[in-house]
Protein backbone atom coordinates (compact mmCIF):
# COMPACT_ATOMS: atom_id res chain seq x y z
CA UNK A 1 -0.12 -1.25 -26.67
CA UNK A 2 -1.81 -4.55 -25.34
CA UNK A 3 -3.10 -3.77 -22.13
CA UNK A 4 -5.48 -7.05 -22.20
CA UNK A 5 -4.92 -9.60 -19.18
CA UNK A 6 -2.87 -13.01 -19.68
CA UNK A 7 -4.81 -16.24 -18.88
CA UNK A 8 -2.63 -16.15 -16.00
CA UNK A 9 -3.06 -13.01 -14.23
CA UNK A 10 -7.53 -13.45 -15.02
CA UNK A 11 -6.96 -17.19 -13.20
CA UNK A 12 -4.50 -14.75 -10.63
CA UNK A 13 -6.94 -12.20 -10.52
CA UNK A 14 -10.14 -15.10 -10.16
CA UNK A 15 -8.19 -16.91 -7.45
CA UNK A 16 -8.22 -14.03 -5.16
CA UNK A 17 -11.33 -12.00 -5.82
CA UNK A 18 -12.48 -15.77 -5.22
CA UNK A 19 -10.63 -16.06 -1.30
CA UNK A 20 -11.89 -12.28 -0.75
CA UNK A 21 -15.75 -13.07 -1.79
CA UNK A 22 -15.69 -16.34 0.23
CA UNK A 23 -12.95 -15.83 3.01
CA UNK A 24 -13.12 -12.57 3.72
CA UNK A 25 -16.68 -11.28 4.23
CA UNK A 26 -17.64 -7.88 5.95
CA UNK A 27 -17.94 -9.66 8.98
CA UNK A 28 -14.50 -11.33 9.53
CA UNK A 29 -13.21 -7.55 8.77
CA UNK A 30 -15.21 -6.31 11.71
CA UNK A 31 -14.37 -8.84 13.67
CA UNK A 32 -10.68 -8.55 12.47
CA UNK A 33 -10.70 -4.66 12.98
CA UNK A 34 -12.74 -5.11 16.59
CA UNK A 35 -9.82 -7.48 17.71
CA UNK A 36 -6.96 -4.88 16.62
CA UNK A 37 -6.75 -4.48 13.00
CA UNK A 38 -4.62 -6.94 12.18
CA UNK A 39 -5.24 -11.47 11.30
CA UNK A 40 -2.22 -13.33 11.72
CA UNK A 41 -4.49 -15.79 10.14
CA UNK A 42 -5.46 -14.66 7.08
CA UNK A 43 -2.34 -13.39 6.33
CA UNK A 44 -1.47 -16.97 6.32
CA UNK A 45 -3.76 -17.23 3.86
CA UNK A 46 -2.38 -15.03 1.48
CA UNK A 47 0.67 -16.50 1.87
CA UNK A 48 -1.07 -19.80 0.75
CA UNK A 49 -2.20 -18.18 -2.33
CA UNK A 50 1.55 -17.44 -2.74
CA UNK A 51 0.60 -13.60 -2.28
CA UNK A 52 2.93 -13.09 -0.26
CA UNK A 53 5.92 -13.80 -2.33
CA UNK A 54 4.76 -12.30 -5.40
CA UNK A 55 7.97 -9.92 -6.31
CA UNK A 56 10.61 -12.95 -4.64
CA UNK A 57 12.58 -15.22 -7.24
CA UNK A 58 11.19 -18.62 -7.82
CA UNK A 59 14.88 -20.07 -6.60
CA UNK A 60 13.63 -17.81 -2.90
CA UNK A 61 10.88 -19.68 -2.79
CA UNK A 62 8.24 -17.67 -4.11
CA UNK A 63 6.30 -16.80 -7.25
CA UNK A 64 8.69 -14.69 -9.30
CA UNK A 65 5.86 -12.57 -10.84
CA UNK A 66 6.26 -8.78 -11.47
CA UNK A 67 4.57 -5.62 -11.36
CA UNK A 68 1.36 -6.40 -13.44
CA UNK A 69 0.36 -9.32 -11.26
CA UNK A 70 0.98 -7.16 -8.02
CA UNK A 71 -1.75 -4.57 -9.21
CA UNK A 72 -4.11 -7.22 -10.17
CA UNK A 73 -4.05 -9.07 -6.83
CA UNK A 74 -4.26 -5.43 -5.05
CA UNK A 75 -7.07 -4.46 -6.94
CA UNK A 76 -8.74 -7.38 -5.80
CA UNK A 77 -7.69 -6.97 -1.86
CA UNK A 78 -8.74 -3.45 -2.35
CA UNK A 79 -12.34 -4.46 -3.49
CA UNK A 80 -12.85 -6.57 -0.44
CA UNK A 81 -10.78 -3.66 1.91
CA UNK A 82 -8.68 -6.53 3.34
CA UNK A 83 -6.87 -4.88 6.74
CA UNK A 84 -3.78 -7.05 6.32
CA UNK A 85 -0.81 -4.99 4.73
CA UNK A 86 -0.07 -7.41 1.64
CA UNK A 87 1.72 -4.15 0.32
CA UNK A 88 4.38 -4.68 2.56
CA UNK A 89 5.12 -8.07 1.66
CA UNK A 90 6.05 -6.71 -2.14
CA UNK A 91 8.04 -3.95 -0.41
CA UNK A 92 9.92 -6.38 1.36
CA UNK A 93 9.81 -8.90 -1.18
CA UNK A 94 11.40 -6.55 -4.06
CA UNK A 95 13.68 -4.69 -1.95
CA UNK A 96 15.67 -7.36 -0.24
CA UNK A 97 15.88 -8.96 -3.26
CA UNK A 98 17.19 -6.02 -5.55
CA UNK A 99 19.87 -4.72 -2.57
CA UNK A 100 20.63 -7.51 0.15
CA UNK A 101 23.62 -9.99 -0.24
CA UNK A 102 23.04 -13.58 -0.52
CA UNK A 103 23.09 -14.02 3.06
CA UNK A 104 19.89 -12.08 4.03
CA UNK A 105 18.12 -13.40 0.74
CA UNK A 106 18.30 -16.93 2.31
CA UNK A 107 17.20 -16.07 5.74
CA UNK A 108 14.74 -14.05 4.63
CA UNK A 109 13.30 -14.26 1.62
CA UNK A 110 11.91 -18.16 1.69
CA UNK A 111 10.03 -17.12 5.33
CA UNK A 112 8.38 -14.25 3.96
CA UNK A 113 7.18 -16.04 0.86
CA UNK A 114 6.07 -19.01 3.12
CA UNK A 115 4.12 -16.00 5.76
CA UNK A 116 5.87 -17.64 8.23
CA UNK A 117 8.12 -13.88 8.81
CA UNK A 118 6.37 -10.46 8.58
CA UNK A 119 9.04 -7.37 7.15
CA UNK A 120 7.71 -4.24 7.18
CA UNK A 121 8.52 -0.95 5.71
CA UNK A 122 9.58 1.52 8.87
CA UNK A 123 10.87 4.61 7.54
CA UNK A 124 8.13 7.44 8.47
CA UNK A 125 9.55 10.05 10.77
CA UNK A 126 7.49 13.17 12.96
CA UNK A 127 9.68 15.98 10.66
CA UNK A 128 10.24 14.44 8.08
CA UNK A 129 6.73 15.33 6.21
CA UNK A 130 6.85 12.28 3.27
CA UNK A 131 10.52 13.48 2.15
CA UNK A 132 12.65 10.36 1.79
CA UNK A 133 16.12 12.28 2.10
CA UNK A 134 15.38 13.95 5.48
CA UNK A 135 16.44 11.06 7.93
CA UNK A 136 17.31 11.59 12.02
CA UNK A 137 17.54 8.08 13.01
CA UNK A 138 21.31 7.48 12.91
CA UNK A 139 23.47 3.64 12.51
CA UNK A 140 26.93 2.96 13.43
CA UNK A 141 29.27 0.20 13.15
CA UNK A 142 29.43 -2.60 16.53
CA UNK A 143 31.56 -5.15 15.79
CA UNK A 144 30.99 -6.93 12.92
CA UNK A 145 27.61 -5.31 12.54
CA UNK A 146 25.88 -2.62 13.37
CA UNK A 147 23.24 -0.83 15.57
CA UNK A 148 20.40 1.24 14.92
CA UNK A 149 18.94 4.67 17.18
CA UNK A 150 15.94 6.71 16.27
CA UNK A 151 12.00 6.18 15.88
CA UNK A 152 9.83 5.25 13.29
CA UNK A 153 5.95 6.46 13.25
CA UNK A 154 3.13 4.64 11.47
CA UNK A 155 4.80 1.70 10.47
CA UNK A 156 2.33 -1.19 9.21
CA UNK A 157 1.74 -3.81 11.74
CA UNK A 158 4.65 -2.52 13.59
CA UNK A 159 4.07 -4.13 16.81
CA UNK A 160 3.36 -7.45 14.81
CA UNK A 161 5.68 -8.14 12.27
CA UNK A 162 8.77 -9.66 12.80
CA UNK A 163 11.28 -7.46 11.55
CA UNK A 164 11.84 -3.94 10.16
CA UNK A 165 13.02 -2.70 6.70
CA UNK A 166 14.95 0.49 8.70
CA UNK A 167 16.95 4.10 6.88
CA UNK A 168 19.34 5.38 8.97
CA UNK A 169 22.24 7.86 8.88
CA UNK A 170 25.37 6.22 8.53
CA UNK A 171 28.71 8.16 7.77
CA UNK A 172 26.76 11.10 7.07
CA UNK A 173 24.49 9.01 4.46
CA UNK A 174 21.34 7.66 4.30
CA UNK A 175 21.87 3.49 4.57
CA UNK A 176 19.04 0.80 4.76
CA UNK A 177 19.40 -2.00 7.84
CA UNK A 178 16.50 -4.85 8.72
CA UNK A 179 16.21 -5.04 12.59
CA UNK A 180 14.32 -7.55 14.16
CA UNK A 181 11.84 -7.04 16.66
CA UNK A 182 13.01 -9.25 18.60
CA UNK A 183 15.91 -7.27 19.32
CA UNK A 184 17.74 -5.79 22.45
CA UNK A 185 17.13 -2.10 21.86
CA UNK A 186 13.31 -2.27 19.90
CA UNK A 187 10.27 -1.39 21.41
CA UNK A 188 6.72 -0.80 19.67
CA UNK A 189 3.12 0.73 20.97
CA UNK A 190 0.33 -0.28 18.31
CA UNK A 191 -2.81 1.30 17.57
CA UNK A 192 -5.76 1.54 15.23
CA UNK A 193 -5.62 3.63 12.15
CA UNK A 194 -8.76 5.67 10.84
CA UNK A 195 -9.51 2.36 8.24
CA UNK A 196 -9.35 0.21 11.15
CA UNK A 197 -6.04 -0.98 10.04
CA UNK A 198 -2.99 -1.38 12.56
CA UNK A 199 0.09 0.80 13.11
CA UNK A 200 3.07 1.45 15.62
CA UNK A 201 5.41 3.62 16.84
CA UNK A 202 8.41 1.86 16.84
CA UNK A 203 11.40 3.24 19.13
CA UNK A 204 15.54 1.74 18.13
CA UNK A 205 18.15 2.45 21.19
CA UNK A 206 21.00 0.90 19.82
CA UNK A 207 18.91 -2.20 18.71
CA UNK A 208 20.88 -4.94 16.19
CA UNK A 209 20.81 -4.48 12.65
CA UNK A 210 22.08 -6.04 9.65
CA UNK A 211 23.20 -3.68 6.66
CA UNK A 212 20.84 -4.41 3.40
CA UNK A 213 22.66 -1.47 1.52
CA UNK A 214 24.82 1.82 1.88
CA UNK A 215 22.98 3.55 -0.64
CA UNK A 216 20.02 3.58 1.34
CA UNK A 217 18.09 6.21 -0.57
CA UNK A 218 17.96 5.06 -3.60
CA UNK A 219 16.88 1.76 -2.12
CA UNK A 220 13.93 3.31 0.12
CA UNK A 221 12.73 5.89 -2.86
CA UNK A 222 12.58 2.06 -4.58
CA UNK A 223 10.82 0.67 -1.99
CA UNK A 224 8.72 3.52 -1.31
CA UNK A 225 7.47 3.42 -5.31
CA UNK A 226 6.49 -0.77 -5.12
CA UNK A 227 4.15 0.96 -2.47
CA UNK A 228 2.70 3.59 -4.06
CA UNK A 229 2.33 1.49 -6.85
CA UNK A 230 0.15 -1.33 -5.00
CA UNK A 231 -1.73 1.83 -3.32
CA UNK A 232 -2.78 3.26 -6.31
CA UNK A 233 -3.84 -0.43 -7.61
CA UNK A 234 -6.11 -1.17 -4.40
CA UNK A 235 -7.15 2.24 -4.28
CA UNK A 236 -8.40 1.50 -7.97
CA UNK A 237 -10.35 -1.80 -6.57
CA UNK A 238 -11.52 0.31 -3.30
CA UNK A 239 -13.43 2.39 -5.52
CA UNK A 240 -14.53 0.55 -7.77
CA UNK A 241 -16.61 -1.66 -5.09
CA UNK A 242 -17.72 1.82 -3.62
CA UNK A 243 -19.25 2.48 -7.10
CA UNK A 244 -21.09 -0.70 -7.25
CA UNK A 245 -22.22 0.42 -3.58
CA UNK A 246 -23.81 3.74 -4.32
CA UNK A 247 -25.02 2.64 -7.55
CA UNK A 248 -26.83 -0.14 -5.73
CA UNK A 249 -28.27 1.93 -3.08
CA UNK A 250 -29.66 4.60 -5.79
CA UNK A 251 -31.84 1.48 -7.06
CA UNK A 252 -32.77 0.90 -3.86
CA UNK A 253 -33.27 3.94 -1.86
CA UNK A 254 -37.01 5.58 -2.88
CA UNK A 255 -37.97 9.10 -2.71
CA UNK A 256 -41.91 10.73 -4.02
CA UNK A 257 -42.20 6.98 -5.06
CA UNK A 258 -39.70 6.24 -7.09
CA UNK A 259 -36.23 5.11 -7.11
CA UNK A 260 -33.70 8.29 -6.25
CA UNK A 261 -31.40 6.39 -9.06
CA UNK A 262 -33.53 7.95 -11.84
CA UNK A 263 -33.25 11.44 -10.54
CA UNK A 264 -31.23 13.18 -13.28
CA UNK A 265 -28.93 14.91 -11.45
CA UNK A 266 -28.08 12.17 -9.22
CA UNK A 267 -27.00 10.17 -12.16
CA UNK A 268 -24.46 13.02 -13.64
CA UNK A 269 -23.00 12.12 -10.30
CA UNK A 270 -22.24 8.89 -10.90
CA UNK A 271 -21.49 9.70 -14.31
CA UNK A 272 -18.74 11.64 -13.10
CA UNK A 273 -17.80 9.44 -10.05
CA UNK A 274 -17.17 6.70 -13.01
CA UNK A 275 -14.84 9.10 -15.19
CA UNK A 276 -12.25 9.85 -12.11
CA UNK A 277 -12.56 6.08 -11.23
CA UNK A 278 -11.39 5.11 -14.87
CA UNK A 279 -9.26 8.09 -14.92
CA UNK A 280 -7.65 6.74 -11.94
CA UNK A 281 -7.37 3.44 -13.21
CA UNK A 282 -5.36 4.46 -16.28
CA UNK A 283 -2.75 5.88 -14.02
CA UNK A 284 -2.55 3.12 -11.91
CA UNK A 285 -1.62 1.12 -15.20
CA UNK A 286 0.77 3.74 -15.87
CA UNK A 287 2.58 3.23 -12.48
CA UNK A 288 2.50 -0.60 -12.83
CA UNK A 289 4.25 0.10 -16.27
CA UNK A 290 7.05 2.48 -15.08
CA UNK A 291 7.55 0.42 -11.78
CA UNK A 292 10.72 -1.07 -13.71
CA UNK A 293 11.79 2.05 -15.30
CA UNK A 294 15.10 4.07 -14.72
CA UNK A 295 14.68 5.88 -11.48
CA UNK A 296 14.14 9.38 -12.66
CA UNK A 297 11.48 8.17 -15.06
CA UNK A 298 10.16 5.82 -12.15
CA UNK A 299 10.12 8.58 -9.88
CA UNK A 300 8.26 10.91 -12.12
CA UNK A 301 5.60 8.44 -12.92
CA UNK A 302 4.69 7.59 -9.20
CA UNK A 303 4.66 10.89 -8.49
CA UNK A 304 2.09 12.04 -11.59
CA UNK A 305 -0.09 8.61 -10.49
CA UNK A 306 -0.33 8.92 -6.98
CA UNK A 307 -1.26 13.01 -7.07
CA UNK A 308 -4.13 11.86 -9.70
CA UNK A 309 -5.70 8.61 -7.53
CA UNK A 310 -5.61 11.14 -4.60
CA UNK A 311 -7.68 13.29 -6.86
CA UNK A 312 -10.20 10.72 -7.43
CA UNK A 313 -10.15 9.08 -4.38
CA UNK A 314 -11.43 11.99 -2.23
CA UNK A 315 -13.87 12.98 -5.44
CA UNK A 316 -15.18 9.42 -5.75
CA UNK A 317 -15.17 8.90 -1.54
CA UNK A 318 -16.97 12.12 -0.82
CA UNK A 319 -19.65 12.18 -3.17
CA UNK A 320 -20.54 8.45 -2.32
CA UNK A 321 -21.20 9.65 1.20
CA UNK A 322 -23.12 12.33 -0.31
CA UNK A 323 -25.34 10.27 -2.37
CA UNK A 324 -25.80 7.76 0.96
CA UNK A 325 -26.96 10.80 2.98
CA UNK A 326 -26.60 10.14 6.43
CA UNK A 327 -26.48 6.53 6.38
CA UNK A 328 -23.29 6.63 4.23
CA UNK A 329 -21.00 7.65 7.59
CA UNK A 330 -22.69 5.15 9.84
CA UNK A 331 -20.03 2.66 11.27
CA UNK A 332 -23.39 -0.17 10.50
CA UNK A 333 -22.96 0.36 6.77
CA UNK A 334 -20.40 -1.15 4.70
CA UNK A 335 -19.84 2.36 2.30
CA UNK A 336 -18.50 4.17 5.31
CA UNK A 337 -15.74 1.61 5.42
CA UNK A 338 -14.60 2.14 2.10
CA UNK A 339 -14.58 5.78 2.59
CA UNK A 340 -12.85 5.61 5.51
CA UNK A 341 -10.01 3.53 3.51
CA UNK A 342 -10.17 6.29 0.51
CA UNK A 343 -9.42 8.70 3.27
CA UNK A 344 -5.99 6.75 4.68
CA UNK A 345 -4.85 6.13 1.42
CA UNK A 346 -5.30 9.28 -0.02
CA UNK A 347 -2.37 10.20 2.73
CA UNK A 348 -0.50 7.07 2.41
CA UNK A 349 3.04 7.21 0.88
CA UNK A 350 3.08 11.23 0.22
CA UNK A 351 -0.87 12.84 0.11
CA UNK A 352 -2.25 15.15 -2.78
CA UNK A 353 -0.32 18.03 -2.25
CA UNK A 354 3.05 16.50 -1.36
CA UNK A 355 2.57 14.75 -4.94
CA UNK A 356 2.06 17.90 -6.86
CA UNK A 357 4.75 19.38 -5.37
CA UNK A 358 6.57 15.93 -6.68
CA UNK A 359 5.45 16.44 -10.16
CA UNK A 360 6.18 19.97 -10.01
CA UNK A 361 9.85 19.86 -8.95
CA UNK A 362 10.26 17.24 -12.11
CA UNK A 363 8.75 19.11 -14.69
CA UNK A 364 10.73 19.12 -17.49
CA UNK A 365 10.75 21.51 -21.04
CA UNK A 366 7.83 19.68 -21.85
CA UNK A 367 6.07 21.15 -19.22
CA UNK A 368 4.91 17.65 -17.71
CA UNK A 369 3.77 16.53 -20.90
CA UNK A 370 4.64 13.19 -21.98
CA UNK A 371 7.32 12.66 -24.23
């Protein structure tokens, strides 16, 4: 199998590592995370890049790419720990595309490409600990639509974006709607996350919705597998830019005169710090690969990837702090940042253990070997 880059994902790959390196500097993220967590303005400038419509059709208005170019661009984001949820934008992006009718597609679709319209993912509830088929916020028909009741915790950018990708019950069965923020019925209280990211808690009393399917679970486990996907892809560029960190600050940092980098044991660290980050890395490509696959097989996949980056995320996090010493969980220093990202991740879309109960419940005859 080829797994070298086309000339078009490296000049894809280039262009953004490029707007990250130049537009996107520690400071602006400070000042972006000091100011709420959240850039209206550089998500513009994503959306310039054409970032934001990555996974919508060309005849939608955006760039009709697929799975391979979403982990390269979130690799890059990842490296620079950009705040702004581009993840969501590929949620949105694929889903409405795949399940909407025509309709939605044409109000939608062209405005989220264009960053002028910000759809998030809202589908996290209090007892509902990461399993997709337990569900208490409830639909019903009005009219000749419908209306949504129930609340939605953690959801991206929730008191920003513009409208909300939504499951609810309807007829005893899990449906997806979009609601608009702007509705009669929705109300949101933001916050700060731990990466210095924003989230909301996002409350429906009978607010407007339009239907995007009736088989809504099949439609959010989709959704919910684009994002583990790009998670495990910026999680990949997260550490790897926390590696070039610590490495860097072992061939600075001096201890009895010389540089603590040519301590032996210090450097079996890193040794094994670089195995889990290209161990990780290989199942991030796997993910990417199976993104497309039939849904048991997709399921399965995302499930075996995102249990294995949360492996190496808290092994490659933890021992970076540990190599910093002290300074390596001071809010001054850039490393602490990344860790603190390794840490959200790591929890994002299902954490360790949910996974490996995942991969578990799927095991096969094979025992979870690959067939």
């Amino acid at each position: 199998m080829d797994f070298n880059f086309s000339d078009d994902q490296e000049q894809l790959r280039d262009a953004v590592r490029k707007w990250v390196d130049k537009g996107y500097d520690f400071a602006r993220r400070s000042a972006t995370e000091a100011a709420g967590g959240f850039s209206r303005d550089a998500w513009e400038e994503l959306a310039e890049l054409g970032l934001a419509g990555l996974y919508i059709p060309e005849d939608d208005g955006g760039m009709g790419m697929g799975p391979v170019e979403g982990m390269v661009v979130m690799e890059e984001l990842g490296r620079g720990i950009v705040l702004e949820p581009l993840a969501q934008a590929l949620i949105s992006g694929a889903v409405l595309s795949a399940h909407a009718d025509e309709a939605t597609k044409e109000n939608w679709l062209p405005r989220i490409a264009g960053g002028q319209a910000i759809v998030v993912l809202a589908y996290q509830e209090r007892k509902a600990r990461y399993r997709l088929d337990q569900c208490a916020a409830q639909a019903a028909a009005s009219g000749s639509g419908y209306t949504v009741t129930g609340e939605k915790s953690v959801v991206p950018v929730g008191d920003e974006a513009d409208a909300y990708i939504v499951p609810a019950q309807l007829d005893g069965k899990i449906a997806l709607f979009l609601v608009e923020r702007a509705a009669s019925g929705v109300e949101s209280r933001g916050y700060g996350l731990q990466d210095g990211s924003r989230g909301a808690e996002v409350v429906f009393d009978k607010a407007a919705a339009t239907l995007i399917t009736k088989d809504g679970l099949a439609a959010l486990e989709h959704a919910v597998d684009v994002g583990i996907a790009a998670t495990c892809a910026e999680a990949v560029g997260v550490m790897d830019k926390t590696m070039d960190i610590t490495v860097e600050y072992l061939n600075q940092r001096k201890q009895f005169g010389v540089t603590i980098g040519s301590f032996q044991a210090l450097r079996h660290r890193v040794a094994d710090m670089k195995m889990q980050l290209e161990l990780a890395r290989s199942m991030s490509y796997y993910a990417t690969l199976k993104l497309n696959a039939p849904t048991a097989e997709r399921r399965q996949a995302m499930a075996r990837a995102k249990y294995q980056l949360g492996v190496a995320m808290r092994f490659v996090g933890a021992n970076s702090v540990q190599l910093h010493g002290g300074i390596g969980v001071t809010d001054e220093y850039i490393g602490s940042h990344y860790f603190r990202k390794l840490t959200q991740m790591e929890m994002s879309f299902g954490d360790t253990m949910h996974h490996l109960g995942e991969v578990s419940a799927r095991m096969q005859d094979t025992a979870g070997v690959f067939a």
